[in-house]
Protein backbone atom coordinates (compact mmCIF):
# COMPACT_ATOMS: atom_id res chain seq x y z
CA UNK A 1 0.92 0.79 -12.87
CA UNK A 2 -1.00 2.31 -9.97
CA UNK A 3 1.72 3.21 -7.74
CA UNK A 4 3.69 4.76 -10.93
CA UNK A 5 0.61 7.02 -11.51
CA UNK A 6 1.18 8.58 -8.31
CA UNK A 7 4.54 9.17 -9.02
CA UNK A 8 3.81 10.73 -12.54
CA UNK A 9 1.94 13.50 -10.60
CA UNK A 10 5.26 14.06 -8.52
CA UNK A 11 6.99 14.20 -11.55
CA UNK A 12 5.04 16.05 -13.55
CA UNK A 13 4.70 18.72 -10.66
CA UNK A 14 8.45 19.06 -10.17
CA UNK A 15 9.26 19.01 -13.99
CA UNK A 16 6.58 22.19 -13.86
CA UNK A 17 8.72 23.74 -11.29
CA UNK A 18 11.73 24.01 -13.26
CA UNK A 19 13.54 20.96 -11.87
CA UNK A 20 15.28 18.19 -14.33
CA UNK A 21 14.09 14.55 -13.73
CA UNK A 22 15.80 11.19 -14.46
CA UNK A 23 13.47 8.33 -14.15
CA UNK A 24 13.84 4.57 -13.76
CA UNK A 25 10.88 3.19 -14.45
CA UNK A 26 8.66 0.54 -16.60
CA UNK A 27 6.32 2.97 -17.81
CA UNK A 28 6.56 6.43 -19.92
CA UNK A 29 5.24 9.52 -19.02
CA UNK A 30 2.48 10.65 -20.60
CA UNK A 31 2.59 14.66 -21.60
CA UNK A 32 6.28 14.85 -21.23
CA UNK A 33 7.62 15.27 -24.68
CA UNK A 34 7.61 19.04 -24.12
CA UNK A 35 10.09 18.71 -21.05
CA UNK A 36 12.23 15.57 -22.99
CA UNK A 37 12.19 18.18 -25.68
CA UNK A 38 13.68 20.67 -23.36
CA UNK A 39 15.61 17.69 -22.16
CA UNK A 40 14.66 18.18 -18.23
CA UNK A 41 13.22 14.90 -18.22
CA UNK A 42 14.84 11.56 -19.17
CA UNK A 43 13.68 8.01 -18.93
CA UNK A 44 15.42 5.03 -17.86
CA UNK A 45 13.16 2.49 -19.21
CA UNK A 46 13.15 -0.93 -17.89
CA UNK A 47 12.24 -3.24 -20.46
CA UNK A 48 10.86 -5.96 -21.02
CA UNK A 49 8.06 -4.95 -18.31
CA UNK A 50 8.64 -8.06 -15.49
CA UNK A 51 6.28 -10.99 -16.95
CA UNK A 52 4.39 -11.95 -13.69
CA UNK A 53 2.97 -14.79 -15.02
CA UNK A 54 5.70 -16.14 -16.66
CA UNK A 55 7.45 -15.57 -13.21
CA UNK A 56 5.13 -18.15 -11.35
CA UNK A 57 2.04 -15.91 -10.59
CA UNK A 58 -0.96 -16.66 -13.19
CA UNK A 59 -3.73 -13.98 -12.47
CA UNK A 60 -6.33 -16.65 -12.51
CA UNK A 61 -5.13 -17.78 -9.44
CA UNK A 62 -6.49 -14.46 -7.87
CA UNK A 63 -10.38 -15.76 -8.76
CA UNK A 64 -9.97 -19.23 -7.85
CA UNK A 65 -7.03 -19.44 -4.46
CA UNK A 66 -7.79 -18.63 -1.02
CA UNK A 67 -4.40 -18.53 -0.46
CA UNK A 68 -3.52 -14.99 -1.17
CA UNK A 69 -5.71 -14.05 1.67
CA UNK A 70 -2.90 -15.26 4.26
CA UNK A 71 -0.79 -12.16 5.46
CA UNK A 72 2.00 -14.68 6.13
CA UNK A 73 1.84 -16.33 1.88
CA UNK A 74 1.17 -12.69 1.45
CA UNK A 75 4.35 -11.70 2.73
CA UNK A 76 6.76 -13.70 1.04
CA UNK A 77 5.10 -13.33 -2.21
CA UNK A 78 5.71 -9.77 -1.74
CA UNK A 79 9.24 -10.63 -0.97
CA UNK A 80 9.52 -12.81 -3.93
CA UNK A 81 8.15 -10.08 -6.44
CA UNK A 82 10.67 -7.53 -4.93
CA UNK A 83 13.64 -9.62 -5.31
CA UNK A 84 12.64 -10.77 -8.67
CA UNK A 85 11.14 -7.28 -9.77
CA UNK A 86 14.41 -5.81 -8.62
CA UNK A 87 16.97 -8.36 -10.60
CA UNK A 88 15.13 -7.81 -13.47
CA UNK A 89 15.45 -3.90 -13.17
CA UNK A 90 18.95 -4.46 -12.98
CA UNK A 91 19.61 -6.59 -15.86
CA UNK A 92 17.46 -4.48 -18.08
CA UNK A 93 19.95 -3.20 -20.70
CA UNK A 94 18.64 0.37 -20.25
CA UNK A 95 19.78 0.49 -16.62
CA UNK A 96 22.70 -1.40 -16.91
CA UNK A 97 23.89 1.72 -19.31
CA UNK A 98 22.52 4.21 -17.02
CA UNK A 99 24.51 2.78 -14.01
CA UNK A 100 27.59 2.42 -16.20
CA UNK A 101 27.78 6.62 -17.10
CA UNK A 102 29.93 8.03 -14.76
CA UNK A 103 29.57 11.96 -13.94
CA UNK A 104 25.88 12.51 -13.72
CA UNK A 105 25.24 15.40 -11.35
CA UNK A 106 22.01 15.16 -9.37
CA UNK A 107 20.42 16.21 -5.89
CA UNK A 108 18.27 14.29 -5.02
CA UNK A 109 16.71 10.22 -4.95
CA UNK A 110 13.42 9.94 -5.09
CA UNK A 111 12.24 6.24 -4.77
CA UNK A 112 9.49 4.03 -3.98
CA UNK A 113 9.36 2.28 -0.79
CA UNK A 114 7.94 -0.51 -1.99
CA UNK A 115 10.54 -3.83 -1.99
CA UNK A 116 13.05 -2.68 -3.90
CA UNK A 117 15.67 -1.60 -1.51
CA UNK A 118 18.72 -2.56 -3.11
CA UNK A 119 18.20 0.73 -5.23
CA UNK A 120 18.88 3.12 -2.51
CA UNK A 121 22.71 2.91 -3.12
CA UNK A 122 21.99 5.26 -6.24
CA UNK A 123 22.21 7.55 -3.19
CA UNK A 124 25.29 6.36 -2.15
CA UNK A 125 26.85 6.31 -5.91
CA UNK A 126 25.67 10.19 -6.08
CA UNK A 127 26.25 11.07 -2.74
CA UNK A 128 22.59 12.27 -2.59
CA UNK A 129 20.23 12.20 0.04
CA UNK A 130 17.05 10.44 -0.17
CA UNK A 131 13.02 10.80 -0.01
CA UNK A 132 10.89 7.58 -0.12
CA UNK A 133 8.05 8.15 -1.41
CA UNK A 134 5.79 4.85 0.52
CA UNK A 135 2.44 3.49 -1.42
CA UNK A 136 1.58 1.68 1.16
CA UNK A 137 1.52 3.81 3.78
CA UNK A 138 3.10 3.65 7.33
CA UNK A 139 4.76 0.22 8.38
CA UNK A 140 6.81 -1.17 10.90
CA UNK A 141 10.10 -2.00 8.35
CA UNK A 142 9.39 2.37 7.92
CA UNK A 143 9.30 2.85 11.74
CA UNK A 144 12.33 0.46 12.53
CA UNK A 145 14.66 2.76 10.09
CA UNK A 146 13.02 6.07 11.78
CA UNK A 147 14.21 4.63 15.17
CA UNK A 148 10.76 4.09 16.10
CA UNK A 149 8.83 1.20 17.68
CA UNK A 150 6.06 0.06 16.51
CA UNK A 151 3.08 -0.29 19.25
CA UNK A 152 1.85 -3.99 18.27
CA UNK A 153 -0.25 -3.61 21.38
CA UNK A 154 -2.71 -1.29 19.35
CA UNK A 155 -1.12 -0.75 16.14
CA UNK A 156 -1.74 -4.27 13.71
CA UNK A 157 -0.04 -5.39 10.58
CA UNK A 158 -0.56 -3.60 7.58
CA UNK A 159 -1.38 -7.02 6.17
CA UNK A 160 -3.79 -7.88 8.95
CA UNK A 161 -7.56 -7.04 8.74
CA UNK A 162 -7.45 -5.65 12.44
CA UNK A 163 -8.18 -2.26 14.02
CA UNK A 164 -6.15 -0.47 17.19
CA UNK A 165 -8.78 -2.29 19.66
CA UNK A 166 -7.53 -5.70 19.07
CA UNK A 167 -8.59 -8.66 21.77
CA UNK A 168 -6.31 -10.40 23.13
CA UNK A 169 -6.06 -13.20 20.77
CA UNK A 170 -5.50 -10.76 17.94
CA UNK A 171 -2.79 -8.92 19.79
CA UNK A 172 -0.96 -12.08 19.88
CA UNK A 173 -1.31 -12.96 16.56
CA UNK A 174 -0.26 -9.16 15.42
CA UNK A 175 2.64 -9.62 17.75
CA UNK A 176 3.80 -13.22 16.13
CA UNK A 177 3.34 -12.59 12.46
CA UNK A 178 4.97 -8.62 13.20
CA UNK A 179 8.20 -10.72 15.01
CA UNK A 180 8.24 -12.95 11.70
CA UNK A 181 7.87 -10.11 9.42
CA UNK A 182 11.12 -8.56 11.21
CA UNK A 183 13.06 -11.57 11.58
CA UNK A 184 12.73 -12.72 7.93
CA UNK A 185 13.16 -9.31 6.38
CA UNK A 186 16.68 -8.45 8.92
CA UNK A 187 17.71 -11.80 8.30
CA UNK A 188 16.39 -13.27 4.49
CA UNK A 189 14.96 -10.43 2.99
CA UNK A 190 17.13 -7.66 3.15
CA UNK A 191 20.48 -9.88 3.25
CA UNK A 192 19.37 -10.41 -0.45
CA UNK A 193 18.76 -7.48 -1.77
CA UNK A 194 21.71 -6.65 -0.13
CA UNK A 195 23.65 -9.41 -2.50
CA UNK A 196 21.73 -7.30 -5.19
CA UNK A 197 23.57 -4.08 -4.14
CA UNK A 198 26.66 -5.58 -4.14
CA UNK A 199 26.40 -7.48 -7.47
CA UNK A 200 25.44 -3.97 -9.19
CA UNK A 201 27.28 -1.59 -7.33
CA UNK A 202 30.12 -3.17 -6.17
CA UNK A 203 32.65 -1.66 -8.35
CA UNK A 204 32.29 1.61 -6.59
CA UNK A 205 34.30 0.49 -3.86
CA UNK A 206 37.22 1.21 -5.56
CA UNK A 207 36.27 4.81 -6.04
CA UNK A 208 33.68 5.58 -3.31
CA UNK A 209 34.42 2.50 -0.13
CA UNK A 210 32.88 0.13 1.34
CA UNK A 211 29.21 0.29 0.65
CA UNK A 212 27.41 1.04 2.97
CA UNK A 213 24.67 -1.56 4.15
CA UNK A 214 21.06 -1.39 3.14
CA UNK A 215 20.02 -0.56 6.84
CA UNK A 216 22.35 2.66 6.84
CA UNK A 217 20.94 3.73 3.61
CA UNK A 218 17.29 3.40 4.88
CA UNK A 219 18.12 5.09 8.68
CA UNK A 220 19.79 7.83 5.91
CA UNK A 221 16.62 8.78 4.31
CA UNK A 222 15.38 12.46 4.89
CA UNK A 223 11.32 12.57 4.96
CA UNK A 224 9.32 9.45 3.92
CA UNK A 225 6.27 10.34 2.07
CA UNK A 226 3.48 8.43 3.11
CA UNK A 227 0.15 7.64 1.22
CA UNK A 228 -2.06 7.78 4.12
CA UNK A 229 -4.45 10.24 5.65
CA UNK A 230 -6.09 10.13 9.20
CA UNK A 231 -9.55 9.30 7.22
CA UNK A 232 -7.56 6.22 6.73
CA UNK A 233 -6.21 4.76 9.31
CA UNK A 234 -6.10 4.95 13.33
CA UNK A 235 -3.43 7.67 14.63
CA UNK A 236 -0.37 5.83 15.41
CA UNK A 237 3.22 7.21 16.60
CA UNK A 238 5.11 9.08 14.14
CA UNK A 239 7.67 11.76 13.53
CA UNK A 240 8.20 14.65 12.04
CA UNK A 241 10.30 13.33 8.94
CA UNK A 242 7.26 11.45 8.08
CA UNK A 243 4.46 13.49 5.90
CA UNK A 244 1.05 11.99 4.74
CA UNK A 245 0.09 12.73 1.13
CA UNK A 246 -2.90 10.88 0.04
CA UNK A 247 -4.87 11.43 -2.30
CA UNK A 248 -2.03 13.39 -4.00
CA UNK A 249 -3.00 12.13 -7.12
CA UNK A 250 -6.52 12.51 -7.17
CA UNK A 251 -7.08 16.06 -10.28
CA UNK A 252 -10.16 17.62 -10.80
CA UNK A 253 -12.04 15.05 -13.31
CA UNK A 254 -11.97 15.79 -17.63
CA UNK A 255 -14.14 15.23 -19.80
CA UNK A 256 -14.99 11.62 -20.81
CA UNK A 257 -14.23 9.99 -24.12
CA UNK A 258 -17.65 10.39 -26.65
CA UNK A 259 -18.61 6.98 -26.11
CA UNK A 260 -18.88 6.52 -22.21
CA UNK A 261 -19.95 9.69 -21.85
CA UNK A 262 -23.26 8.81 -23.48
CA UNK A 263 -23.86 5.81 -22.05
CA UNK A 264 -23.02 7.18 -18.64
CA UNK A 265 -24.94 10.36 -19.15
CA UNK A 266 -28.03 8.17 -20.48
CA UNK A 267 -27.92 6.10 -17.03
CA UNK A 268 -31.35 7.48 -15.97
CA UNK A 269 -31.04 5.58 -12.79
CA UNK A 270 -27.44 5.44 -12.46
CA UNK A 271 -24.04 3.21 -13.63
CA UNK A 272 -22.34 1.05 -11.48
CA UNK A 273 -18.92 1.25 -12.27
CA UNK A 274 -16.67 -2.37 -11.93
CA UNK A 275 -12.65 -2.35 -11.49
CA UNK A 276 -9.88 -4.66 -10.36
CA UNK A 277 -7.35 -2.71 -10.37
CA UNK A 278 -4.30 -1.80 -12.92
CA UNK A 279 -2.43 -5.95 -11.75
CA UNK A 280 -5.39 -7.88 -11.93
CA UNK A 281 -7.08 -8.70 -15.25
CA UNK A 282 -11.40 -9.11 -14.89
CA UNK A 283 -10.71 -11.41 -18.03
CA UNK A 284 -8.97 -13.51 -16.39
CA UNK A 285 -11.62 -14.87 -14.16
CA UNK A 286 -13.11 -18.10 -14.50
CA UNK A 287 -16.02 -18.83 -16.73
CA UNK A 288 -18.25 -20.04 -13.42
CA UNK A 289 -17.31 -16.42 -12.08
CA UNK A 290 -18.25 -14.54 -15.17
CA UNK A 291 -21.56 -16.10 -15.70
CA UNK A 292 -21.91 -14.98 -12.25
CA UNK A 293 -21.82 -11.50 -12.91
CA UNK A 294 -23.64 -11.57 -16.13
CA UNK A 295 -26.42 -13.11 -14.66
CA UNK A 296 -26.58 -10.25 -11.60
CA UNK A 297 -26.11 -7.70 -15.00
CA UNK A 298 -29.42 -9.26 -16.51
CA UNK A 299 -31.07 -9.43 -12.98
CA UNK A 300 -30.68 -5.71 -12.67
CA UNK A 301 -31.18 -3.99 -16.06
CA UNK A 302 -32.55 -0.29 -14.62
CA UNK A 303 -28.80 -0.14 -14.04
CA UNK A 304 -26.14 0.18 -16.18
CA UNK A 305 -22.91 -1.25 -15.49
CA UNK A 306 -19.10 -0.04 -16.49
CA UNK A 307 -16.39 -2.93 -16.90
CA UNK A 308 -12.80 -2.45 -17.46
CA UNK A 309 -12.11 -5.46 -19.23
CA UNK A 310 -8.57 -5.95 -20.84
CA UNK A 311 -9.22 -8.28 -22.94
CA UNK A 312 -9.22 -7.40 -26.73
CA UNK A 313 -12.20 -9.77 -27.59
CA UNK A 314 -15.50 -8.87 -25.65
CA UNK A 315 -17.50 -11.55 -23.97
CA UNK A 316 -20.69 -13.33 -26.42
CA UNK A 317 -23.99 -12.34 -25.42
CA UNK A 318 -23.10 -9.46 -23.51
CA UNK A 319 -26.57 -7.85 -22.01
CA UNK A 320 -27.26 -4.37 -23.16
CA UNK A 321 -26.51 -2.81 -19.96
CA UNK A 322 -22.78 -3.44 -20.19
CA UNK A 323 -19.95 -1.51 -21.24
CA UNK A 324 -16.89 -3.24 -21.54
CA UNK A 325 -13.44 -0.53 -21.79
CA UNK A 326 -10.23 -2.26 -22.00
CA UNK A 327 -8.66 1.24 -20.20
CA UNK A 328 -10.46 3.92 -18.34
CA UNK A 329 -9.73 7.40 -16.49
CA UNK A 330 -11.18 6.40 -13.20
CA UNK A 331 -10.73 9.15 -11.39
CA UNK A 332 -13.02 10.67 -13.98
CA UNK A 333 -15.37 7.77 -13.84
CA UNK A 334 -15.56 8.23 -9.96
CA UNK A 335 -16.45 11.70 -10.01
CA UNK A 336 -19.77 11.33 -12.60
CA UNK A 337 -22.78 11.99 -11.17
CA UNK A 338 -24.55 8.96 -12.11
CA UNK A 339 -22.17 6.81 -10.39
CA UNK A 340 -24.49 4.97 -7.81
CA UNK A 341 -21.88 2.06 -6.52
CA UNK A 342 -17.92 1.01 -6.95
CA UNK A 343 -16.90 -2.56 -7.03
CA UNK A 344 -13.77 -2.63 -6.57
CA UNK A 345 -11.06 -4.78 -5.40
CA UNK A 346 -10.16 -2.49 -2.48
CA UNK A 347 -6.75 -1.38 -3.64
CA UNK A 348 -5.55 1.81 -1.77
CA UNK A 349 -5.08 4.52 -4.77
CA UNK A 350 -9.08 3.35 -6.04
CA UNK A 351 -10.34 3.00 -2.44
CA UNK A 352 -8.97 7.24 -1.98
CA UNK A 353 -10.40 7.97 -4.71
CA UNK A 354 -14.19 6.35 -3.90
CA UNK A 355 -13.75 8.80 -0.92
CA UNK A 356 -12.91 11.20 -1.84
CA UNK A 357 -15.56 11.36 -4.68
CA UNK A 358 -18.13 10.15 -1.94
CA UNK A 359 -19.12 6.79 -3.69
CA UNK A 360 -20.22 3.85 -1.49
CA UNK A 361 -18.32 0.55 -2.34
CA UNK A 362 -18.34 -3.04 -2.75
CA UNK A 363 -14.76 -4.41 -1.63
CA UNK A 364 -14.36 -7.69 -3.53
CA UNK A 365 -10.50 -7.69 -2.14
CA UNK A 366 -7.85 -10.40 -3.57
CA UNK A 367 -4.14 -10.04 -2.26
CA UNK A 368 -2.04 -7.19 -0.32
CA UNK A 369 -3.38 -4.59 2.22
CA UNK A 370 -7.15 -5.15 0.15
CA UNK A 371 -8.39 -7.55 2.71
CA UNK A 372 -7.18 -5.26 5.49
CA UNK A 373 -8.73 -1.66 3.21
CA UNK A 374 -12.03 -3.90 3.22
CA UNK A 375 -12.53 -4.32 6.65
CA UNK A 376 -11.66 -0.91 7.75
CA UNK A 377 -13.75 0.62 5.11
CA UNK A 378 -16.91 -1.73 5.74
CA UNK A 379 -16.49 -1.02 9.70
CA UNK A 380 -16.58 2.73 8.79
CA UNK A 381 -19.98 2.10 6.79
CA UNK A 382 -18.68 3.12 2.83
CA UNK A 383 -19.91 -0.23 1.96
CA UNK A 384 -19.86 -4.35 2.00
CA UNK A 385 -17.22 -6.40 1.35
CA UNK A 386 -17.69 -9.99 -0.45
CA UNK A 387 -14.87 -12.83 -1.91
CA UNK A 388 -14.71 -13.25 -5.19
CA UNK A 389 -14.08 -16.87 -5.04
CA UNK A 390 -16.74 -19.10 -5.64
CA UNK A 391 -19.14 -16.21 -4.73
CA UNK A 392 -23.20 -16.78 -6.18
CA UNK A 393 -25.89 -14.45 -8.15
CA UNK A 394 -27.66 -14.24 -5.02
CA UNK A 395 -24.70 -12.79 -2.82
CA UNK A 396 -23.26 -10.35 -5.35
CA UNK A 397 -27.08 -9.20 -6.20
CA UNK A 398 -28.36 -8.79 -2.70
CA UNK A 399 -24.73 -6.87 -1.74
CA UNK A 400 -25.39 -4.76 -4.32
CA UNK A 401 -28.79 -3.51 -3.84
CA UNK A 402 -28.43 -3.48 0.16
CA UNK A 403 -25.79 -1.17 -0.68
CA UNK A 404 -27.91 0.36 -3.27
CA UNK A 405 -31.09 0.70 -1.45
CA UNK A 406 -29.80 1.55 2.11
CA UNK A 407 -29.05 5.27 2.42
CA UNK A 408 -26.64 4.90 5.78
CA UNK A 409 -24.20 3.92 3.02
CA UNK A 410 -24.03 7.08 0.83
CA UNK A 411 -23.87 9.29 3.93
CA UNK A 412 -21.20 7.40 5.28
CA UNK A 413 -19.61 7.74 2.29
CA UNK A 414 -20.26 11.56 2.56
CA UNK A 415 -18.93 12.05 5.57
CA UNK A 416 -15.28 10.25 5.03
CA UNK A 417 -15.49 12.51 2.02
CA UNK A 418 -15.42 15.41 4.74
CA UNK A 419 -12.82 14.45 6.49
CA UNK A 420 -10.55 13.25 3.67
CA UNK A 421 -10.43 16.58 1.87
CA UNK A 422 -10.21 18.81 4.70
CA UNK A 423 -6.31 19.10 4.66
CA UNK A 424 -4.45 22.17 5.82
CA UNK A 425 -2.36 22.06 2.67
CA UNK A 426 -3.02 20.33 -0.50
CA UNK A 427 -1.28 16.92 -0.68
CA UNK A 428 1.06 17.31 -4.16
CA UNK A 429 1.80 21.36 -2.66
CA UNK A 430 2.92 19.08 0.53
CA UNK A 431 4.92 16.34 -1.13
CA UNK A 432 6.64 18.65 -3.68
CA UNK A 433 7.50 20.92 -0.74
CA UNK A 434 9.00 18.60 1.24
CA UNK A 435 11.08 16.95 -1.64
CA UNK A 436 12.62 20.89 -2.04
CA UNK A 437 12.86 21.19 0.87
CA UNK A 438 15.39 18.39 1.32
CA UNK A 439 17.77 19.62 -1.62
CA UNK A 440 17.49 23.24 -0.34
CA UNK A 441 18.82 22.12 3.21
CA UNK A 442 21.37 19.45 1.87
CA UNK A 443 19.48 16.67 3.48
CA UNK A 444 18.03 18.27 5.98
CA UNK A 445 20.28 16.61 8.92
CA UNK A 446 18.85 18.86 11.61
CA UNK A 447 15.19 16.98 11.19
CA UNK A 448 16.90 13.70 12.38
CA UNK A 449 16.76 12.40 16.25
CA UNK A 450 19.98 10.54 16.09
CA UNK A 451 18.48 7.84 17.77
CA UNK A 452 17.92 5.80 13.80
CA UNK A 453 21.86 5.72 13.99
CA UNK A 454 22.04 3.82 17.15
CA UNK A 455 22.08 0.19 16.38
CA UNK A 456 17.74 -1.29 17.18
CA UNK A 457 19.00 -3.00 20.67
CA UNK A 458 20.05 0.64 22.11
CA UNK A 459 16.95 2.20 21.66
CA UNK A 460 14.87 -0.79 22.35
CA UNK A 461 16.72 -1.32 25.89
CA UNK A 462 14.06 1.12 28.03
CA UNK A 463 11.19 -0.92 26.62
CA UNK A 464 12.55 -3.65 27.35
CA UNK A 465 13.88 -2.88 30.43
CA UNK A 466 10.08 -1.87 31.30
CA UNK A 467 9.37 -5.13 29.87
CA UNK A 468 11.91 -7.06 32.45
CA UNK A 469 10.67 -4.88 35.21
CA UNK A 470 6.85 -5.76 34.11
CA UNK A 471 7.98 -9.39 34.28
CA UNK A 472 9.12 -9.23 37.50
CA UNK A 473 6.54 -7.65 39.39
CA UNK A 474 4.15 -10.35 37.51
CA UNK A 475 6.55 -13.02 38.72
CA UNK A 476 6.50 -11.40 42.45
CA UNK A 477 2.64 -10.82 42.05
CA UNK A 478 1.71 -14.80 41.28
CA UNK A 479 4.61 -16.14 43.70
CA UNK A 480 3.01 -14.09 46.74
CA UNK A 481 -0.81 -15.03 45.16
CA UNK A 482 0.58 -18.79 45.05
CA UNK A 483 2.05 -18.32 48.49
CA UNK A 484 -0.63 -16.73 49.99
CA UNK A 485 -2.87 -19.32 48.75
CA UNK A 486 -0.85 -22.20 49.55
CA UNK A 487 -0.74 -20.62 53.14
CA UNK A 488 -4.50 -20.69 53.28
CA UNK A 489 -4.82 -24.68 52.29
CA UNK A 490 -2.24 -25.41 54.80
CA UNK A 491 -3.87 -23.24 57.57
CA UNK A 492 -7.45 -25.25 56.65
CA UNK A 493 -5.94 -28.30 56.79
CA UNK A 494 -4.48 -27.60 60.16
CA UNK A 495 -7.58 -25.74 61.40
CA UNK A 496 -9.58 -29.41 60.29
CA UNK A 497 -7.00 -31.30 62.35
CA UNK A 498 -7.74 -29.30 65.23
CA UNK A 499 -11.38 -29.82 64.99
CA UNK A 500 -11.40 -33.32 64.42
C-alpha cells in the first residue's frame, strides 16, 4: 500500500495535467471519480489482493523471527513475493481481460521497479517506451541495465546495514552477497519471470516477433525514477537518465479527523506517535510483546501515545494515554506540533517523511532495506534503533526518553530536515516532467550512452582488464618480495658458514 501511495500522487498529478491513465493495480484511487467520470482514468483492478499469509508469510513471524534480518533470506523472500505477486496479477480475471483487448492506443509505461519485471513487455505489446518509477531507490540490478557498474568497493547492498567506508571485512562480504544477488537474479530470478512473460504474452509473436528478453526491455527503459535524495544516502555513480524524487509524496498536512485532533491537541507535553507500516499489522504481535509496550504506556503517562492498530477489537485495559486508529493520515500526524517522537519500523516512505517533518525516531526495523534505513539514520543522529523481538520495558522505556530527553536528537533531526527540502525543483514538478518529457521526445533515445546495449562482458572488459593488470603487478610485487627475501636467508646462511 505504501509504494502505491506514491504512485497515486503521480497519477493524480498527470490526470490534473490533462493526460488519460490506465492503471493496473490492487488498490483504487481515491478522488478519481471526477476523471473516471470524464473517463481519463481507468482501473485494472487486481483482485483478490495477494493473501500473504495464506502464501506462506504469517505477519507474526515479523515479532517473533530473527530471520528476516538476513539480507541473503531477505533476498529470496523478495524474490519469492515477486514471482508469486506477479502470477497472481496475471491470473486476476481483470487483467487477463485487459491483456486480451486488442487496439488500445497509449504512450507511455509507467511501472514500478519493484520485482515484477515480467510486466515490462506491456511495452513491447504497445510499442511504448518505458519509465520505472523505483521505491527503493538506486540498486545494482538498476545500474547493471543502465550499463553501469556498481562500485562494491564503497557502494554496499541496499540490503546491507553498511555505509561507503566499509573495512575490509565488510567489503568482502558486500562483494560476496552483491556476486550472489547477480548470479541468482541473471540466472533464477529473472529466467522466471521471464517464463511469466512468455506464458502471458506469448501469443504476440505471431503478430509482433519474438519477444524480446526481459534484459532488453530493462536496458530499453528511458529515465528511472528513483526515491532517494542525497539526505539519504552517500553519492554514488549515476547518470543522467536517472532522477531522484523523494519525498514526492509528502503534501502540505489537512486537518485531522475530530477525534485525534483533540486528543493530540490536548497532549500538553506531547504524543508519541507508533507505526509499522501499511504490511505489517501491530496486532499481530505477540501477547509477551504487547504487554511490553503497555507497560512502557503506563510507565510514562505525561505522554500520550498514537497507535495504528488494525485490528477491529481494541486491546482490554487499555491505559488512558492510548489511542488506538485502525487507519491514519500520517503525513498529517507527522507534521502536528505536539509530535515529540516516531516509532517506527524504519520503512523508507515513513522514514522521508520523519525528515522531512523534523521528528526524531525510534527505528524498531523488521525486514527489507529497514535494518539498513536504521543504521544510516541512527549514525546521522535522528534517533535509536532497537529489535522488536524479545525486546523489555526497560529497553523500549529508556530508548524512548534518551531520545526524549537528549536535545542532540531533535537538532539532528532539524538539520536533515534542511537538507532534505532544499531541492532545486520540487520532486512531483520533477517526476511528472520527466515522464512528459519521455512521450514528447518518443523515448528520448538521444539520453542513452549505447553502452546498456552492449552485452555486461563488453563494458566490464576495462575493469577487468585493470583488474588482470592489478593482479599482475601484485603477483610480480610478492614474487620479487619472496625472492628478495629468500635471497637474504640464503646470503645469512652463507655469511654464517663463512664465519664459522
Amino acid at each position: 500500500m505504501s509504494h502505491w501511495l506514491m504512485f497515486e500522487h503521480v497519477i493524480n498529478e498527470l490526470l490534473h495535467r490533462g493526460h488519460s491513465v490506465t492503471a493496473i493495480t490492487s488498490y483504487r484511487l481515491r478522488s478519481a471519480d471526477e476523471y473516471r467520470n470524464a473517463q481519463r482514468y481507468r482501473e485494472v483492478l487486481i483482485e483478490p489482493m495477494y493473501d500473504f499469509e495464506a502464501n506462506g508469510l504469517p505477519m507474526d513471524e515479523f515479532f517473533k523471527s530473527p530471520s528476516f534480518s538476513n539480507p541473503f533470506f531477505k533476498m529470496s523472500i523478495l524474490w519469492k513475493l515477486g514471482l508469486e505477486t506477479s502470477e497472481h496479477a496475471f491470473e486476476s480475471a481483470n487483467v487477463r481481460e485487459f491483456l486480451r483487448t486488442a487496439g488500445q492506443p497509449f504512450d507511455l509505461l509507467i511501472a514500478e521497479e519493484f520485482v515484477q519485471e515480467s510486466f515490462l513487455m506491456l511495452a513491447y505489446q504497445y510499442h511504448v517506451p518505458i519509465v520505472t518509477i523505483n521505491t527503493l531507490g538506486q540498486t545494482d540490478f538498476l545500474d547493471q541495465s543502465f550499463g553501469l557498474l556498481t562500485p562494491w568497493s564503497h557502494v554496499p547492498h541496499f540490503m546491507l546495514e553498511f555505509e561507503n567506508d566499509m573495512t575490509l571485512p565488510e567489503r568482502a562480504y558486500n562483494v560476496f552477497l552483491s556476486l550472489w544477488d547477480l548470479y541468482n537474479r541473471k540466472f533464477y530470478y529473472l529466467p522466471a519471470q521471464a517464463a511469466l512473460a512468455r506464458k502471458h504474452f506469448g501469443h504476440l509473436e505471431a503478430t509482433h516477433g519474438a519477444l524480446p528478453t526481459l534484459e532488453e526491455l530493462e536496458r530499453n527503459i528511458s529515465i528511472a525514477l528513483l526515491n532517494t535524495h542525497i539526505v539519504m544516502t552517500k553519492p554514488r555513480p549515476h547518470i543522467d537518465r536517472m532522477v531522484q524524487i523523494a519525498g514526492l509524496h509528502i503534501r502540505p498536512p489537512k486537518p485531522l479527523p475530530g477525534e485525534i485532533k483533540t486528543f493530540l491537541g490536548s497532549a500538553t507535553d506531547g504524543f508519541i506517535y507508533i507505526n509499522f507500516g501499511t504490511f505489517l499489522r501491530s496486532s499481530d504481535m505477540p501477547q509477551a510483546t504487547l504487554d511490553v509496550f503497555l507497560s512502557v504506556f503506563r510507565n510514562l503517562p505525561h505522554y500520550r501515545f498514537l497507535w495504528k492498530w488494525e485490528a477491529d477489537a481494541g486491546i482490554p485495559n487499555l491505559p488512558p494515554n492510548v489511542m488506538l486508529q485502525r487507519w491514519l493520515p500520517q503525513n498529517d500526524v507527522l507534521a502536528h506540533r505536539n509530535l515529540k517522537l516516531f516509532v517506527s519500523h524504519g520503512g523508507l516512505f515513513g522514514t522521508q517523511e520523519a525528515i522531512y517533518w523534523a521528528r526524531p525516531v525510534l527505528f524498531m526495523p523488521f525486514y527489507g532495506d529497514q535494518h539498513q534505513n536504521a543504521h544510516k539514520f541512527e549514525k546521522a543522529g535522528l534517533g535509536l534503533t532497537l529489535s522488536i523481538i524479545n525486546v523489555t520495558v526497560d529497553e523500549l522505556q529508556s530508548t524512548m526518553e534518551r531520545i526524549l530527553g537528549e536535545a542532540s536528537f531533535q537538532q539532528q533531526a532539524n538539520r536533515l530536515s534542511a537538507i532534505f527540502r532544499d531541492n532545486p525543483i520540487e520532486p512531483l514538478s520533477a517526476a511528472v516532467y520527466w515522464i512528459e518529457y519521455v512521450v514528447r521526445h518518443h523515448g528520448a533515445p538521444h539520453m542513452k550512452s549505447g553502452v546498456e546495449e552492449q552485452p555486461w562482458w563488453v563494458y566490464m572488459m576495462v575493469d577487468l582488464g585493470f583488474l588482470a593488470v592489478l593482479f599482475v603487478i601484485i603477483v610480480v610485487w610478492v614474487v620479487i618480495a619472496v625472492a628478495k627475501t629468500v635471497a637474504g636467508l640464503v646470503g645469512l646462511r652463507q655469511e654464517r658458514k663463512v664465519k664459522v
